[in-house]
PDB file of N, CA and C in Angstrom:
ATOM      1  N   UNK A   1      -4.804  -2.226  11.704  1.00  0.00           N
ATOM      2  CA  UNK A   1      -4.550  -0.799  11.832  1.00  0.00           C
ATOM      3  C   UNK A   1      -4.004  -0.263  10.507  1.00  0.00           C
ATOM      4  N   UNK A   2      -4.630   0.605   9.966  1.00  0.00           N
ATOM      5  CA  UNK A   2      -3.899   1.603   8.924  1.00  0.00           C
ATOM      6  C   UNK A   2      -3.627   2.952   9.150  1.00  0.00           C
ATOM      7  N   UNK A   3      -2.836   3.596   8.260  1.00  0.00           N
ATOM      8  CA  UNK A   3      -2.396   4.848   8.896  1.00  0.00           C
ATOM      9  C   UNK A   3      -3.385   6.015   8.212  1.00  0.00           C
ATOM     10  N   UNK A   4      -3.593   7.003   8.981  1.00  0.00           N
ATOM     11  CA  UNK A   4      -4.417   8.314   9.187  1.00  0.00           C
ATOM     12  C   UNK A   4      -4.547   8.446   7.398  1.00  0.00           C
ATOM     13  N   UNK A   5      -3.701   8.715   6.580  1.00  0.00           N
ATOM     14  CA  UNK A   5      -3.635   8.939   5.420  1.00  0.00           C
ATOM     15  C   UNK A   5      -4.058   8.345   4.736  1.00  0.00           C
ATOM     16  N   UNK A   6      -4.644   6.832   5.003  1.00  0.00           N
ATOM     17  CA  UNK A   6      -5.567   5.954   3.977  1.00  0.00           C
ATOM     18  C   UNK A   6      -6.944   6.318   4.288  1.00  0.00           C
ATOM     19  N   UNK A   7      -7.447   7.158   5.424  1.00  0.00           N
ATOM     20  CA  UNK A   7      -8.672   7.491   5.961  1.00  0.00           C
ATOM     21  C   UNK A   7      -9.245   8.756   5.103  1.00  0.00           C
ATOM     22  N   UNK A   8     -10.351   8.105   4.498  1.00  0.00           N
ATOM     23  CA  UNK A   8     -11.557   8.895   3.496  1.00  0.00           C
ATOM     24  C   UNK A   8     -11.816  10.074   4.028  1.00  0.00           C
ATOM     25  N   UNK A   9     -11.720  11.459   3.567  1.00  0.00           N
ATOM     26  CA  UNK A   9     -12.187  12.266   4.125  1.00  0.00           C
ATOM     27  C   UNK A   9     -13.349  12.465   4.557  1.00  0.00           C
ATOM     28  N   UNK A  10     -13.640  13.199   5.719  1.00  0.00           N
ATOM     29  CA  UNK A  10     -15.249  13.158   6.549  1.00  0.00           C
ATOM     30  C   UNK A  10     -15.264  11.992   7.149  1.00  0.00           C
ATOM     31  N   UNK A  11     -14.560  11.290   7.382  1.00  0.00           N
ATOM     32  CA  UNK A  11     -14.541   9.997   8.345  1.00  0.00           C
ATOM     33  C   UNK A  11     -13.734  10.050   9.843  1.00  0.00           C
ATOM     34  N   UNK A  12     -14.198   9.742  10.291  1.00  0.00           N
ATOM     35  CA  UNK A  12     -14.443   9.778  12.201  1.00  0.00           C
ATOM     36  C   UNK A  12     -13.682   8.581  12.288  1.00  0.00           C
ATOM     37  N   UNK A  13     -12.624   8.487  12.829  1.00  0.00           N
ATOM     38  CA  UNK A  13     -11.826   7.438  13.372  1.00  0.00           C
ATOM     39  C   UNK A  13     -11.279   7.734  15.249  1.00  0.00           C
ATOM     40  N   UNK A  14     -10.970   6.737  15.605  1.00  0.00           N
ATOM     41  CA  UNK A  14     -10.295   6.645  16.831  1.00  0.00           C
ATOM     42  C   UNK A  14      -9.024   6.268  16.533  1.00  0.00           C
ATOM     43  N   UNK A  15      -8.060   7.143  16.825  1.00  0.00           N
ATOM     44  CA  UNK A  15      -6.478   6.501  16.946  1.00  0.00           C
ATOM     45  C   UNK A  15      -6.259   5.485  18.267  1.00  0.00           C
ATOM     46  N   UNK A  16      -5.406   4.408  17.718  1.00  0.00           N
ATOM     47  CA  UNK A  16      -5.029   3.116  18.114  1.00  0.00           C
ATOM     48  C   UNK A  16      -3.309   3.329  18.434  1.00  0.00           C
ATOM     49  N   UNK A  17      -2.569   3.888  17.748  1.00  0.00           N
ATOM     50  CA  UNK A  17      -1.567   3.923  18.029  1.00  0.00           C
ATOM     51  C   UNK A  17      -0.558   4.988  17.221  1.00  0.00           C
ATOM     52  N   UNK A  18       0.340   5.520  18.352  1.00  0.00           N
ATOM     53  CA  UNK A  18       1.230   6.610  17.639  1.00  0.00           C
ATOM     54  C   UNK A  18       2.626   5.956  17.482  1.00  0.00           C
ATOM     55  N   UNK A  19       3.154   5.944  16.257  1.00  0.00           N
ATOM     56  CA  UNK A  19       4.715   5.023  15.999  1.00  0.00           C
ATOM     57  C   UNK A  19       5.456   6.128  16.119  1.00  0.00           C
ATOM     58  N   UNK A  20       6.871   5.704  15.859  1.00  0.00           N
ATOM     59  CA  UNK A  20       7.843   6.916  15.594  1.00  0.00           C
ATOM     60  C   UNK A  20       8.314   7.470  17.213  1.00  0.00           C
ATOM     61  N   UNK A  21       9.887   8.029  16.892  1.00  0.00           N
ATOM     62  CA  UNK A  21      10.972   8.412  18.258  1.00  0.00           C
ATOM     63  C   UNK A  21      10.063   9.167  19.120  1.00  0.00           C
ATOM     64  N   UNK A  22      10.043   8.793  20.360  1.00  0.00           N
ATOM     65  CA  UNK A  22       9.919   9.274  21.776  1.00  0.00           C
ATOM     66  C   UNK A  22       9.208  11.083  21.207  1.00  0.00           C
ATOM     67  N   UNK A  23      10.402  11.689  20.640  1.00  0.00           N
ATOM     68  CA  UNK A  23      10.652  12.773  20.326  1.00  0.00           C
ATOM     69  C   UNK A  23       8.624  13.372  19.727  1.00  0.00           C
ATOM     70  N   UNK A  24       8.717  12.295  18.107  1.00  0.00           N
ATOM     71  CA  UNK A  24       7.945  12.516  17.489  1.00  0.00           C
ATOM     72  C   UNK A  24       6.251  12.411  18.151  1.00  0.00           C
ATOM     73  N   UNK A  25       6.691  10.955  19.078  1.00  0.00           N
ATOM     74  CA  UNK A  25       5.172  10.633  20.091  1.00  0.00           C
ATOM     75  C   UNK A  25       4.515  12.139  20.759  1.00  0.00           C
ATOM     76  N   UNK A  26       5.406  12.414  21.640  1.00  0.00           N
ATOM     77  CA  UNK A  26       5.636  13.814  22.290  1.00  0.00           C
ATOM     78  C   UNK A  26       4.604  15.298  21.663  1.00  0.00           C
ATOM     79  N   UNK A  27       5.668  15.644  20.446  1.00  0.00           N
ATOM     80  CA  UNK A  27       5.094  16.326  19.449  1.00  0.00           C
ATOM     81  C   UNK A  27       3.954  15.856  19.210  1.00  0.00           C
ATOM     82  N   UNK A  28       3.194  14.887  18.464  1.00  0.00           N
ATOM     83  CA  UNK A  28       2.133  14.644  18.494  1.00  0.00           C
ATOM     84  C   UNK A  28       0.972  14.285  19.642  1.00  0.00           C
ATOM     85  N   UNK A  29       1.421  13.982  20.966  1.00  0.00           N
ATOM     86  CA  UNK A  29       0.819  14.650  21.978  1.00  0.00           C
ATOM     87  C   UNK A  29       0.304  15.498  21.921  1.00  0.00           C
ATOM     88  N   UNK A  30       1.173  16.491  21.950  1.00  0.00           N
ATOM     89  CA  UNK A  30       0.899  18.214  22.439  1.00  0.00           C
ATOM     90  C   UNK A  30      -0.353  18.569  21.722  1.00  0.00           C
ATOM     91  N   UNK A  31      -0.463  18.041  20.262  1.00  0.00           N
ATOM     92  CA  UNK A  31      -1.487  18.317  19.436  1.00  0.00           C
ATOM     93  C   UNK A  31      -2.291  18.135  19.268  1.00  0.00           C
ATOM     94  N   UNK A  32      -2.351  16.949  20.510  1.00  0.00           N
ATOM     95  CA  UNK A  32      -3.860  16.272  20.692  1.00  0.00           C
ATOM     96  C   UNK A  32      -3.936  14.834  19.967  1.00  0.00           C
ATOM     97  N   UNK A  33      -3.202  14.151  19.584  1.00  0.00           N
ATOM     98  CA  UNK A  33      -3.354  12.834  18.686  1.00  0.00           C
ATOM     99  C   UNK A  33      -2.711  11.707  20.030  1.00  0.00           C
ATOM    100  N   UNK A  34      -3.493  11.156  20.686  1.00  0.00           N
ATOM    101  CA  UNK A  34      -3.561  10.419  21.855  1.00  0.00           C
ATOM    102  C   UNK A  34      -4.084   9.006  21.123  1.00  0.00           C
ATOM    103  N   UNK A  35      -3.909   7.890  22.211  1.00  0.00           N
ATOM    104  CA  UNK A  35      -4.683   7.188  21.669  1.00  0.00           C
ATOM    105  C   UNK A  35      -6.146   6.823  22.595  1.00  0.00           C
ATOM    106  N   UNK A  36      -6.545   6.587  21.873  1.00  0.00           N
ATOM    107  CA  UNK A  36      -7.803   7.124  22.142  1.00  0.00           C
ATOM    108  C   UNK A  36      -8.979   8.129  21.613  1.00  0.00           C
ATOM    109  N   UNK A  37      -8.421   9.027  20.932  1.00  0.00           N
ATOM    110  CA  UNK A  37      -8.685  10.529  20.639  1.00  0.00           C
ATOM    111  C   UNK A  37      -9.728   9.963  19.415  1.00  0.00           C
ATOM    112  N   UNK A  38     -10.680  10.824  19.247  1.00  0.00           N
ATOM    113  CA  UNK A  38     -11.754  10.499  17.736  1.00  0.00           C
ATOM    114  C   UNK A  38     -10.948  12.155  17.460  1.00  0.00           C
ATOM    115  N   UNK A  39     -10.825  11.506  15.780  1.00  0.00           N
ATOM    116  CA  UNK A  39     -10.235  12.370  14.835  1.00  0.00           C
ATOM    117  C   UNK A  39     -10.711  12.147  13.725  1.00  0.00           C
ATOM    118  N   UNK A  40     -11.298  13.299  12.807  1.00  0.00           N
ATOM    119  CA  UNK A  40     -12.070  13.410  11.434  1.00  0.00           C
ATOM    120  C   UNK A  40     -10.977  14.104  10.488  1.00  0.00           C
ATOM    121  N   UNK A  41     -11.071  13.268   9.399  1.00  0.00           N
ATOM    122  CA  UNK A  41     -10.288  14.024   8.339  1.00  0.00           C
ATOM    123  C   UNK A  41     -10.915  14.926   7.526  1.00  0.00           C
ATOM    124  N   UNK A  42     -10.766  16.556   7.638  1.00  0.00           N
ATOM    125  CA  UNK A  42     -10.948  17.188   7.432  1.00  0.00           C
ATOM    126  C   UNK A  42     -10.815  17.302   5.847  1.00  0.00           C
ATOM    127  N   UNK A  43      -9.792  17.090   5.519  1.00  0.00           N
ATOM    128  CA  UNK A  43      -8.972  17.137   3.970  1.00  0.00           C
ATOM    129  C   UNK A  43      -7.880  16.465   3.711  1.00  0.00           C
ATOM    130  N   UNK A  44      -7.861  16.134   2.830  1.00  0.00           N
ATOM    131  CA  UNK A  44      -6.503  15.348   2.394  1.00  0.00           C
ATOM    132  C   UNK A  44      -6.115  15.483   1.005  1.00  0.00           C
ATOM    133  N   UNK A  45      -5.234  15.585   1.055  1.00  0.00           N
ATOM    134  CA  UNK A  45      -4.096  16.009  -0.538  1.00  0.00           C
ATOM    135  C   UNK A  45      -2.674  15.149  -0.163  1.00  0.00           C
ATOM    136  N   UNK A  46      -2.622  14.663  -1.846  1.00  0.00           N
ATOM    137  CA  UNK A  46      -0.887  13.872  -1.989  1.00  0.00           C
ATOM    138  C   UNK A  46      -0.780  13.113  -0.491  1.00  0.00           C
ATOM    139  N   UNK A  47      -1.536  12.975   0.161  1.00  0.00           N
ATOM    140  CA  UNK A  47      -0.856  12.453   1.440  1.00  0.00           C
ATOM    141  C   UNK A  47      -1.143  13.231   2.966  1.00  0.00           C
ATOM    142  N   UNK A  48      -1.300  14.107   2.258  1.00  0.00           N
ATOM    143  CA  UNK A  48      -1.114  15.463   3.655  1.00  0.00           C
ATOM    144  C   UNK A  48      -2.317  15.725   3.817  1.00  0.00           C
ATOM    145  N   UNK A  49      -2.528  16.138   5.353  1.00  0.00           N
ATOM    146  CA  UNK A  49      -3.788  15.988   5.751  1.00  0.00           C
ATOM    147  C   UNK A  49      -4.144  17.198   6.765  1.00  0.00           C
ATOM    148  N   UNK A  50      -5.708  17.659   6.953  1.00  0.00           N
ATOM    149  CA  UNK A  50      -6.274  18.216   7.831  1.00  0.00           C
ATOM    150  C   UNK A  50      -7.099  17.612   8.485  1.00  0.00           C
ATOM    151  N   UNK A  51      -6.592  17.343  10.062  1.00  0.00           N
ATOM    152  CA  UNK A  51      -7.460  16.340  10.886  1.00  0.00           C
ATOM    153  C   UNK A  51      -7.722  17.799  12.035  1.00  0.00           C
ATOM    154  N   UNK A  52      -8.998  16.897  12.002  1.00  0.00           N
ATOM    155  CA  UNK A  52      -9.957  18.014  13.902  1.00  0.00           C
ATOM    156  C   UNK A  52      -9.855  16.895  14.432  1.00  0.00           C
ATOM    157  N   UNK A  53      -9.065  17.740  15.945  1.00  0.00           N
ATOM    158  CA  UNK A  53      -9.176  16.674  17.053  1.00  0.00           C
ATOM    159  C   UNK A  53      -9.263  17.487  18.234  1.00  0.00           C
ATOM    160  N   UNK A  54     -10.184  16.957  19.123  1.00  0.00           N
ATOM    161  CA  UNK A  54     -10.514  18.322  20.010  1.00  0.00           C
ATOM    162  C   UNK A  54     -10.701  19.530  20.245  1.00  0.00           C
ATOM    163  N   UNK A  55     -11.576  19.456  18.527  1.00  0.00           N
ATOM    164  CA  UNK A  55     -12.476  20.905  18.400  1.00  0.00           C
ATOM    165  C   UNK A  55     -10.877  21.715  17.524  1.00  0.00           C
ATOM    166  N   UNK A  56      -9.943  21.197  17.782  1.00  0.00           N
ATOM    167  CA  UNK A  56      -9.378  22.331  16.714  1.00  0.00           C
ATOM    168  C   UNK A  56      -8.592  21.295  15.489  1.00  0.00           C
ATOM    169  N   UNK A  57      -8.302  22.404  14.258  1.00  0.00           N
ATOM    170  CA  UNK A  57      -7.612  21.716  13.196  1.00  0.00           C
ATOM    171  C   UNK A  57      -6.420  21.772  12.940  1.00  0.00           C
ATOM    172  N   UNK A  58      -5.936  20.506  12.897  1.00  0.00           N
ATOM    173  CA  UNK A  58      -4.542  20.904  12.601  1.00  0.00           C
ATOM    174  C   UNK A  58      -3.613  20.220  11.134  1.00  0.00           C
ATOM    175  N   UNK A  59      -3.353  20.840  10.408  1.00  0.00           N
ATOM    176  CA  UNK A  59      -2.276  20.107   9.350  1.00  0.00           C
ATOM    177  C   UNK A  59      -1.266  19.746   9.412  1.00  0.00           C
ATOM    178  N   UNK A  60      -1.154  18.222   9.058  1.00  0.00           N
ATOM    179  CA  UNK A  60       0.183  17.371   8.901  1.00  0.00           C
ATOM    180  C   UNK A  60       0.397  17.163   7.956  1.00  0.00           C
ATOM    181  N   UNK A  61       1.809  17.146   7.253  1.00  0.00           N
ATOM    182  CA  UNK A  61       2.531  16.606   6.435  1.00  0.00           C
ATOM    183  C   UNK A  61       2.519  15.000   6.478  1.00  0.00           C
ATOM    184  N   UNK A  62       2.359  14.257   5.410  1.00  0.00           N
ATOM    185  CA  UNK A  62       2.407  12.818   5.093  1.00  0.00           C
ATOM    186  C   UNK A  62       3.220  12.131   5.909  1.00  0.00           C
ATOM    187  N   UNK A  63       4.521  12.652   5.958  1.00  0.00           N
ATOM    188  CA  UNK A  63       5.363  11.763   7.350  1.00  0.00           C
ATOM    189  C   UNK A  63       4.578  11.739   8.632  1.00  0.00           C
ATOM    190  N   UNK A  64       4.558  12.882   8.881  1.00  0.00           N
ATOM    191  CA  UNK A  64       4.113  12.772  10.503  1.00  0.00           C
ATOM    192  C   UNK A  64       2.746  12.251  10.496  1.00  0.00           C
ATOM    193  N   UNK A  65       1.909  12.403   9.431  1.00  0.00           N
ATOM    194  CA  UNK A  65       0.534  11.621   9.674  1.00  0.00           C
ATOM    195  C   UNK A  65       0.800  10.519   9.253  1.00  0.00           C
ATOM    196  N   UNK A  66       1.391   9.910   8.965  1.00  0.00           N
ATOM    197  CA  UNK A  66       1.449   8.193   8.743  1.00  0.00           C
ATOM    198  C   UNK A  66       2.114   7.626  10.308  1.00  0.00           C
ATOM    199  N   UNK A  67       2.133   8.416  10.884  1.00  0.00           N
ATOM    200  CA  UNK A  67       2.285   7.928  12.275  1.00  0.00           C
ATOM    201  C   UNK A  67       1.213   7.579  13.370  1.00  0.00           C
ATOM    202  N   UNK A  68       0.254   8.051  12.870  1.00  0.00           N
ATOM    203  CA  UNK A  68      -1.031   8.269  13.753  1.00  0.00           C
ATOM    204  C   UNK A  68      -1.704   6.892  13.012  1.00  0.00           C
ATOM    205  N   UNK A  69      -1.986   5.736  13.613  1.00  0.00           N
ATOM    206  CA  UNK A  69      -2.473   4.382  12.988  1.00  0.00           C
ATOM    207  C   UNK A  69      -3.741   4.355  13.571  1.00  0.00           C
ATOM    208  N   UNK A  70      -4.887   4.189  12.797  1.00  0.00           N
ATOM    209  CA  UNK A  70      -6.146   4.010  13.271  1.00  0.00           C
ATOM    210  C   UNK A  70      -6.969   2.852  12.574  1.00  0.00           C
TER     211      UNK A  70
END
């Protein structure tokens, strides 16, 4: 497993696992990052990323996307 942020942009992955406090799992719920979920990296800069996941896009900051392991 590596994390969301080593993933090439335009690449189609399935998340495997969400790390990080109860709190943070949660939050990234809501947003659609399940495991299970196919997620394309939209863009990526320094770390930070634009992933589509269930038809909508959303941007994370490098912390919180190094949580999403695929």
């Amino acid at each position: 497993m590596i994390p969301i942020t080593l993933v090439n942009q335009g690449e189609l992955v399935t998340v495997k696992k969400i790390t990080g406090s109860d709190a943070i799992r949660q939050h990234l719920a809501e947003l659609g990052f399940v495991v299970d979920a196919d997620v394309m990296v939209v863009s990526a800069f320094n770390g930070n990323v634009i992933l589509q996941v269930h038809g909508a896009k959303i941007a994370l900051n490098e912390s919180m996307a190094r949580r999403i392991m695929v």
